[in-house]
Protein backbone atom coordinates (compact mmCIF):
# COMPACT_ATOMS: atom_id res chain seq x y z
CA UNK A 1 135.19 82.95 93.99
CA UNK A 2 135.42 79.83 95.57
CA UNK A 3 136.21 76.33 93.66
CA UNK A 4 134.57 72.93 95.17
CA UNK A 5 136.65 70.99 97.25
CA UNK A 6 138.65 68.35 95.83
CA UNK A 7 139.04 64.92 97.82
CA UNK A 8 142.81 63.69 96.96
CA UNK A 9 143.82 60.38 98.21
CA UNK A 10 147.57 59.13 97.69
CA UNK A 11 148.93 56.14 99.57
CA UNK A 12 146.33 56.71 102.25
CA UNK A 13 146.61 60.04 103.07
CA UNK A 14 143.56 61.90 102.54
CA UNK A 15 143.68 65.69 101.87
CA UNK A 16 140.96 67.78 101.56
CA UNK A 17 142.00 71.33 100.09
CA UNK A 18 139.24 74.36 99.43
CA UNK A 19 140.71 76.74 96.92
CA UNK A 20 140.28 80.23 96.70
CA UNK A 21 141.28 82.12 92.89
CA UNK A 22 143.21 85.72 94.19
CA UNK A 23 142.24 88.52 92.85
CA UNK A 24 145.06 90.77 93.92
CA UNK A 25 147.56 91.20 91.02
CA UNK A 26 150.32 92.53 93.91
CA UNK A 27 151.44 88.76 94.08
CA UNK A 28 152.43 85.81 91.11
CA UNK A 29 150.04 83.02 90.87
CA UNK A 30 151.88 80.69 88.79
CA UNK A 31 153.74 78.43 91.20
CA UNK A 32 154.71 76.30 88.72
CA UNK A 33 154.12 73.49 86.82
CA UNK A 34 154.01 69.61 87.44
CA UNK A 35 157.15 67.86 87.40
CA UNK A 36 156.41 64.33 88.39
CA UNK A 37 153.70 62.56 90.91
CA UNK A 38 154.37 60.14 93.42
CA UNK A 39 152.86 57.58 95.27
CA UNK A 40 155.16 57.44 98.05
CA UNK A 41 156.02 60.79 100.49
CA UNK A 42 158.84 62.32 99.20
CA UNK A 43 161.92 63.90 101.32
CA UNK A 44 164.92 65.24 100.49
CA UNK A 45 165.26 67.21 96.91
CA UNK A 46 168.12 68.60 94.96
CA UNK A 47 169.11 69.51 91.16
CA UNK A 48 171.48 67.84 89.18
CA UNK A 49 174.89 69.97 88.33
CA UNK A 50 173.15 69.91 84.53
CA UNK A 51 169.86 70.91 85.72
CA UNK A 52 168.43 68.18 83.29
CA UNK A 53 167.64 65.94 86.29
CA UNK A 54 166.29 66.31 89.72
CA UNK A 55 167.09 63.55 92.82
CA UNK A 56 164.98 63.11 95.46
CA UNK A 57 164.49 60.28 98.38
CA UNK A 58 161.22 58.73 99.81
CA UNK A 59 161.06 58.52 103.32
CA UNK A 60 160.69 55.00 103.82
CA UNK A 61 161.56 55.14 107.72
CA UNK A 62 164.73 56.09 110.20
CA UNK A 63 167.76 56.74 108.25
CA UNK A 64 166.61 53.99 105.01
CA UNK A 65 165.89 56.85 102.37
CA UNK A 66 165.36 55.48 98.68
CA UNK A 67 166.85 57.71 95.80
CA UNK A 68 165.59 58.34 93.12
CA UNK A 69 166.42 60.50 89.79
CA UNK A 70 163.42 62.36 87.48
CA UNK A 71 164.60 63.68 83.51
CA UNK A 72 163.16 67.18 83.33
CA UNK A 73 162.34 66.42 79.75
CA UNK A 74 160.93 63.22 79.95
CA UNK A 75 159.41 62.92 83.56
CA UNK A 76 160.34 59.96 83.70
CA UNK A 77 161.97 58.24 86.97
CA UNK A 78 164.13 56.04 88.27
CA UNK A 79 165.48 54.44 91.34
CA UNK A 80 169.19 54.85 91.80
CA UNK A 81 170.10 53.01 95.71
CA UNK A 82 169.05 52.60 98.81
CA UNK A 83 170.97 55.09 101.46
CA UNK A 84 171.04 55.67 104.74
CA UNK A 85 170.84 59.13 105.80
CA UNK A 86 169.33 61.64 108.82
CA UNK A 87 166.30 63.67 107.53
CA UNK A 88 167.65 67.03 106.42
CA UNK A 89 170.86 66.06 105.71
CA UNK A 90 172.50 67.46 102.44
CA UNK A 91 172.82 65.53 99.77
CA UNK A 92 175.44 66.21 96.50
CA UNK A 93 176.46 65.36 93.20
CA UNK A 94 179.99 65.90 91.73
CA UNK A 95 180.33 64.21 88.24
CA UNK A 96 178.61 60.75 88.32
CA UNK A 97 178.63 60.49 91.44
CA UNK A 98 175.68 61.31 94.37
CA UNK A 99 177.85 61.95 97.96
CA UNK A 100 175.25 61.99 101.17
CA UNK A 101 176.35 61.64 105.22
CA UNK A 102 175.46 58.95 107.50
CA UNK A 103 175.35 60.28 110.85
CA UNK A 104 173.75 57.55 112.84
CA UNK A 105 176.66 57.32 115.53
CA UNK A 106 177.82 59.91 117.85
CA UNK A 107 180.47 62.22 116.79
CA UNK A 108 181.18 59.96 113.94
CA UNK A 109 180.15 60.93 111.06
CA UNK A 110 180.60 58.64 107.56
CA UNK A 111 180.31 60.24 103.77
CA UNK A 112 179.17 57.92 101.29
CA UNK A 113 179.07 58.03 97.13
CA UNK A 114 176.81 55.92 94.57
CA UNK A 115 176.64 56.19 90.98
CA UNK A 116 174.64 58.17 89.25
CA UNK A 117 173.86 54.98 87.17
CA UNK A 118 172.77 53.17 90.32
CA UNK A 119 175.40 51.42 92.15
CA UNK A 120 175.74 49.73 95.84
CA UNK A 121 177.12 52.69 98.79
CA UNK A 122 180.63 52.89 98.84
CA UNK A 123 182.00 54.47 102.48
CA UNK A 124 184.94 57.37 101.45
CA UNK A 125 185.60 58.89 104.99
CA UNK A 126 184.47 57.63 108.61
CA UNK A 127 185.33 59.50 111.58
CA UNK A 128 184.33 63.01 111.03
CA UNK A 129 183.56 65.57 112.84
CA UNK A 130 181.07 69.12 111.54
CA UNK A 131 181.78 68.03 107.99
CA UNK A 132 181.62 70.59 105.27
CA UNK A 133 181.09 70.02 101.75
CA UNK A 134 182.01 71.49 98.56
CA UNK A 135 182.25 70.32 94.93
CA UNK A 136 186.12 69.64 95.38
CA UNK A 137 186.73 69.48 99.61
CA UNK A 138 185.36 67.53 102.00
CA UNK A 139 186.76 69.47 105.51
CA UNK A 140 185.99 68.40 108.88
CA UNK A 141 187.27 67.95 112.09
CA UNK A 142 189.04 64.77 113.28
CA UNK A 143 189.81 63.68 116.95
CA UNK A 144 193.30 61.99 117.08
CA UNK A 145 194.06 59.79 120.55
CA UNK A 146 197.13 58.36 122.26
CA UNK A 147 197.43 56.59 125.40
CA UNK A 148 197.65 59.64 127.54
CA UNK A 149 195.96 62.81 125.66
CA UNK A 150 193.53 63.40 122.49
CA UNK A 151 193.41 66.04 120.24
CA UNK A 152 191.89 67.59 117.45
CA UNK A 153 192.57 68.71 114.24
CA UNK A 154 191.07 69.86 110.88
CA UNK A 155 191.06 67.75 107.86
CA UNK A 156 190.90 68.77 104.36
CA UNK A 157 189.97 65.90 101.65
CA UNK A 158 190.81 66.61 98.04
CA UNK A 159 187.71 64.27 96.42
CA UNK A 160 189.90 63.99 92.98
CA UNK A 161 192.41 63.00 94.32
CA UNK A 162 191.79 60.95 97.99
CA UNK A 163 194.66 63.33 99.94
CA UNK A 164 193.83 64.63 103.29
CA UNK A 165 195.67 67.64 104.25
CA UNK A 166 196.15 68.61 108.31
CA UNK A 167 195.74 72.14 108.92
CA UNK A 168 198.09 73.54 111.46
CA UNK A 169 197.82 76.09 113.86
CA UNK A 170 197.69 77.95 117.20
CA UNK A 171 194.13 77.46 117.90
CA UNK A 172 191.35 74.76 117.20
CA UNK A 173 190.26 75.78 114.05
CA UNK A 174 186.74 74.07 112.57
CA UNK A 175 185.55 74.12 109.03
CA UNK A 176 182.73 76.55 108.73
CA UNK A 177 182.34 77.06 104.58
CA UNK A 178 184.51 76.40 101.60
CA UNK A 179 184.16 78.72 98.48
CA UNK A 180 182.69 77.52 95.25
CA UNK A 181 185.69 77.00 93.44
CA UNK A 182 187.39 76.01 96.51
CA UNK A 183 189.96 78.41 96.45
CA UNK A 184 189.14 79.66 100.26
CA UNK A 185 187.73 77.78 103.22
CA UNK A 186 186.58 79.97 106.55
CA UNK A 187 188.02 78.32 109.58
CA UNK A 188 186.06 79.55 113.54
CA UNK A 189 188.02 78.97 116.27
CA UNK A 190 185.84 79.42 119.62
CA UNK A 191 187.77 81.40 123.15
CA UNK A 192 186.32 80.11 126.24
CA UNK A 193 187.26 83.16 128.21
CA UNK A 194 185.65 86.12 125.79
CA UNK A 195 182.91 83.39 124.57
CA UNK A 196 183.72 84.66 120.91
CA UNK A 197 184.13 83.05 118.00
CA UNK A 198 187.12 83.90 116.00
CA UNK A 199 187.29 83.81 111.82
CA UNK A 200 190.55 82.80 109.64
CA UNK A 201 190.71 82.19 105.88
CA UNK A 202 192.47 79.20 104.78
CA UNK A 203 193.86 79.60 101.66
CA UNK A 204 193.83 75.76 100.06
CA UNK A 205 196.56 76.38 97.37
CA UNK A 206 199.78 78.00 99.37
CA UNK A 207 198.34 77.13 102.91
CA UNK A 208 197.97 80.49 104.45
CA UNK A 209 196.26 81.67 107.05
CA UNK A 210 194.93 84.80 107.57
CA UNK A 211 192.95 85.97 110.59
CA UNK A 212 189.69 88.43 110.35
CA UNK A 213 189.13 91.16 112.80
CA UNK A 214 185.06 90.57 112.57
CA UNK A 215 184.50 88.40 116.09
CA UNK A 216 180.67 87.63 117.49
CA UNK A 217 179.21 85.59 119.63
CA UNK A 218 176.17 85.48 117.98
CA UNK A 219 176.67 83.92 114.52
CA UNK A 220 174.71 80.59 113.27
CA UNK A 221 177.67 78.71 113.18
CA UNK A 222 176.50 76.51 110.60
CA UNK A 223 174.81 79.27 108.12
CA UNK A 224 177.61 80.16 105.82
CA UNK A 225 177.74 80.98 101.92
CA UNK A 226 179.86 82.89 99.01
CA UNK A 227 178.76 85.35 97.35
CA UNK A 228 181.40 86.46 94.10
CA UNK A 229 184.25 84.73 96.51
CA UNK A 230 182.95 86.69 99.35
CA UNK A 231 181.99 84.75 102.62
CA UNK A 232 178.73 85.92 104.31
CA UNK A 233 177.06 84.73 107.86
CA UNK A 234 173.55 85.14 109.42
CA UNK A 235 174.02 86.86 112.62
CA UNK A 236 171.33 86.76 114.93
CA UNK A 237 170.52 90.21 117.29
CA UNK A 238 167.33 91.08 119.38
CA UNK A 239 165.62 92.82 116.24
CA UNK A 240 166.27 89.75 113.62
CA UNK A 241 168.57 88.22 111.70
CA UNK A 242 171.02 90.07 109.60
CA UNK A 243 173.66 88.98 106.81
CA UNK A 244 177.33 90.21 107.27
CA UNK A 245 180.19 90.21 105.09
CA UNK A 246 182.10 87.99 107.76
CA UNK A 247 185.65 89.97 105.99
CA UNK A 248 184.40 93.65 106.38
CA UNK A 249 181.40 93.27 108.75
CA UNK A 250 179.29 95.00 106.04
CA UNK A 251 175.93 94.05 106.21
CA UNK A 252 173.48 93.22 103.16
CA UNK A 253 170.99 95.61 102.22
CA UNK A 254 168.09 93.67 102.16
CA UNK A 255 164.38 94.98 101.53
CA UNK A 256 163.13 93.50 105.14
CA UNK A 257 164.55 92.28 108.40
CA UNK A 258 164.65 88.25 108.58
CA UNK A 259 163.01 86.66 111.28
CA UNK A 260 164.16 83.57 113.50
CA UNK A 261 161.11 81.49 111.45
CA UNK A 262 162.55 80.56 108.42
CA UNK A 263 165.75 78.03 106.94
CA UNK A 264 166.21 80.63 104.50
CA UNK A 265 167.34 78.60 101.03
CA UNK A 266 169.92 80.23 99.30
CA UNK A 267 170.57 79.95 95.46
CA UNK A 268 174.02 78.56 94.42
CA UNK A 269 175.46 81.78 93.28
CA UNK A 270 173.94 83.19 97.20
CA UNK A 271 172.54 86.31 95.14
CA UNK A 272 168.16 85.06 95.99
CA UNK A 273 167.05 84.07 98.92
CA UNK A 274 163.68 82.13 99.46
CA UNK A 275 161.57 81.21 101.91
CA UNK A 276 158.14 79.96 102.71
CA UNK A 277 155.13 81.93 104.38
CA UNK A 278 152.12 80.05 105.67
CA UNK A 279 149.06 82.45 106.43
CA UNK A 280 146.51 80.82 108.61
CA UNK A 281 142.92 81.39 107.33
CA UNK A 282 140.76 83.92 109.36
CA UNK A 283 138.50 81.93 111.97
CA UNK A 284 135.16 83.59 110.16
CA UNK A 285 136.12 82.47 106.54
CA UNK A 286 135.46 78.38 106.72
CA UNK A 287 138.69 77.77 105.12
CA UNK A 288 140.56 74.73 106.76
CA UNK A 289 144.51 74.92 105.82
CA UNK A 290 147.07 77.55 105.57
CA UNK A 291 147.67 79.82 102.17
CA UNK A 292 151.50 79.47 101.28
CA UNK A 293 153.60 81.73 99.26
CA UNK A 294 156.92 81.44 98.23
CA UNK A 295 158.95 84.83 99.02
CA UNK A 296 162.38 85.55 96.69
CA UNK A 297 164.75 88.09 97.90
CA UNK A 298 167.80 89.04 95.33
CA UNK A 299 170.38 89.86 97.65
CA UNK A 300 171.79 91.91 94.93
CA UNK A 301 169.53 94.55 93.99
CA UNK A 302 166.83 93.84 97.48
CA UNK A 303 163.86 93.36 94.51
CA UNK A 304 161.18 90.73 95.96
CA UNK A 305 159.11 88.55 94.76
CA UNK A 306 156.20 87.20 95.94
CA UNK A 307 154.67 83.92 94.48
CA UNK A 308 151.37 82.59 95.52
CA UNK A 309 151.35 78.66 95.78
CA UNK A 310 148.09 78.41 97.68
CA UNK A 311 146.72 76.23 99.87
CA UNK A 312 148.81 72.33 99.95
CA UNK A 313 151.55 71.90 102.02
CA UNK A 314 154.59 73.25 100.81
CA UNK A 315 157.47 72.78 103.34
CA UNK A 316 160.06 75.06 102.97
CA UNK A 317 163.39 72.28 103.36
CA UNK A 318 162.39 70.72 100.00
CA UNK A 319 163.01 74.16 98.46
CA UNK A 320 165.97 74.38 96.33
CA UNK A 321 167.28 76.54 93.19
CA UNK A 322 168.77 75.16 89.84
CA UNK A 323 172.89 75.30 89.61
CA UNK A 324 172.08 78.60 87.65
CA UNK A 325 169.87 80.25 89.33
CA UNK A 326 166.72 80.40 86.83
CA UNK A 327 164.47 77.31 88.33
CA UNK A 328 163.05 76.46 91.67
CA UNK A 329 161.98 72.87 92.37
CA UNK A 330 159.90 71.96 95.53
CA UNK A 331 157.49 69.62 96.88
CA UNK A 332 153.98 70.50 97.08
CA UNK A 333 151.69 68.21 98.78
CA UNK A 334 153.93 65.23 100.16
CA UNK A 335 153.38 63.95 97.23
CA UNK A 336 154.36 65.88 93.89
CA UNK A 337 157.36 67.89 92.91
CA UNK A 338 156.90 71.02 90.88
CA UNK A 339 159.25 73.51 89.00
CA UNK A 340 159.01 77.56 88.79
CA UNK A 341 160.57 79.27 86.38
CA UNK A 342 162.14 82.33 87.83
């Protein structure tokens, strides 16, 4: 049955949304509930490590991102700093502190840190190179120059403690993921000649490094997680996308094959995997706007879900799962952020 349309108008955008109530039960039609309303668009999203909070910035222009913090329990919110930071650029929290990138210059790439209390940016590292994050490491790659030759080298930053440890060896070695406990960090090293890239495990305790036999050109270099202290890759191939165990070559058994269409969010723990559908309307049916859903793959078991969030925007970046795996926040509509219970 068909609801009236409703005119919404926030900070001059006008929407107009028709609504249609499903009556398939196949799919879940709560997609959430309200978290907090905004009148300015809103960007970037992520969850506090407590999941009592969730940050998120207003895109305000190039780079200038305000950031904000909302109290699950409260709703209420409150502006933490101004930051400067590229659309799409991850943003992360490690005690009371928020770290973000500033990648406004070539090949030189700055991390920042502000209080979670609110505080002015303080710079922590300048002159990086395919920085990688984790809740310990920063790693990245560094070019060091002399008056005759340059070269390059990867850089491991302890965060507690302000070290940075050179990592040594035969080939150029670039940080592609460190492990949640930061135990491990997977190091590619790219041959000119064969066109492959090459994986090593740096161990960050004792220093080791130990090469893997799996080799492929066709990796996403930059599409990396841990899975129970497991490393895993998206590999790309003519039929799809698959996900490899990048230490055995053993690939997940997922219910579907993934497409090139989708960021695919992963959950901290890497064990769901969700993305967004849009479904144009059919031409005869008068409906103006795409239906979304939000698909959930556990990458355990294969088991899907399917939720229906219907018909405003949802854009599949602002998607992002609680430290432990239970909630969902995204932004619906520009405008307002909602949580799912999972």
């Amino acid at each position: 049955m068909k609801h009236l349309s409703i005119l919404k108008r926030k900070a001059g955008f006008v929407i107009i949304t028709l609504l249609l109530s499903l009556t398939s039960c196949e799919k879940e039609e709560d997609y959430g509930r309200l978290l907090y309303s905004s009148d300015d668009q809103m960007g970037s999203l992520f969850w506090s490590e407590s999941s009592d909070e969730v940050f998120y910035t207003v895109e305000t222009g190039y780079y200038n991102k305000p950031l904000y913090v909302i109290d699950i329990n409260t709703k209420n919110s409150r502006k933490i700093a101004d930051i400067a930071t590229n659309y799409g650029n991850s943003i992360f929290q490690k005690d009371s502190k928020i770290f973000y990138f500033n990648d406004a210059e070539y090949n030189n790439v700055k991390l920042y840190s502000v209080n979670v209390s609110g505080s002015a940016p303080q710079l922590i590292i300048d002159s990086m190179q395919t920085p990688v994050f984790s809740r310990k490491y920063i790693a990245f790659t560094r070019t060091f120059t002399t008056d005759t030759t340059f070269t390059y080298k990867t850089i491991l930053y302890d965060l507690e403690t302000g070290t940075e440890t050179a990592i040594n060896g035969e080939s150029l070695y670039m940080p592609a993921a460190i492990s949640p406990d930061g135990s491990q960090m997977l190091l590619r090293s790219f041959d000119e000649g064969s066109s492959n890239n090459f994986f090593s495990i740096y161990d960050t305790g004792t220093g080791q490094l130990t090469s893997l036999p799996v080799t492929n050109y066709y990796y996403d270099l930059f599409r990396f997680f841990w899975i129970d202290n497991e490393v895993y890759g998206f590999r790309g191939s003519y039929s799809g996308i698959d996900i490899l165990n990048i230490k055995t070559g053993v690939k997940l058994n997922l219910s579907e094959t993934l497409d090139y269409g989708h960021s695919y969010v992963l959950s901290p723990s890497g064990k769901m995997l969700a993305y967004v559908v849009a479904e144009e309307p059919a031409l005869a049916s008068g409906i103006v706007g795409s239906h979304y859903f939000l698909h959930i793959i556990n990458t355990d078991t294969s088991a899907k879900t399917i939720i229906d969030l219907e018909r405003d925007y949802v854009y599949e970046g602002t998607v992002t799962f609680s430290p432990d795996d239970t909630r969902i926040a995204y932004i619906r509509d520009y405008f307002d952020i909602y949580l799912i219970s999972l």
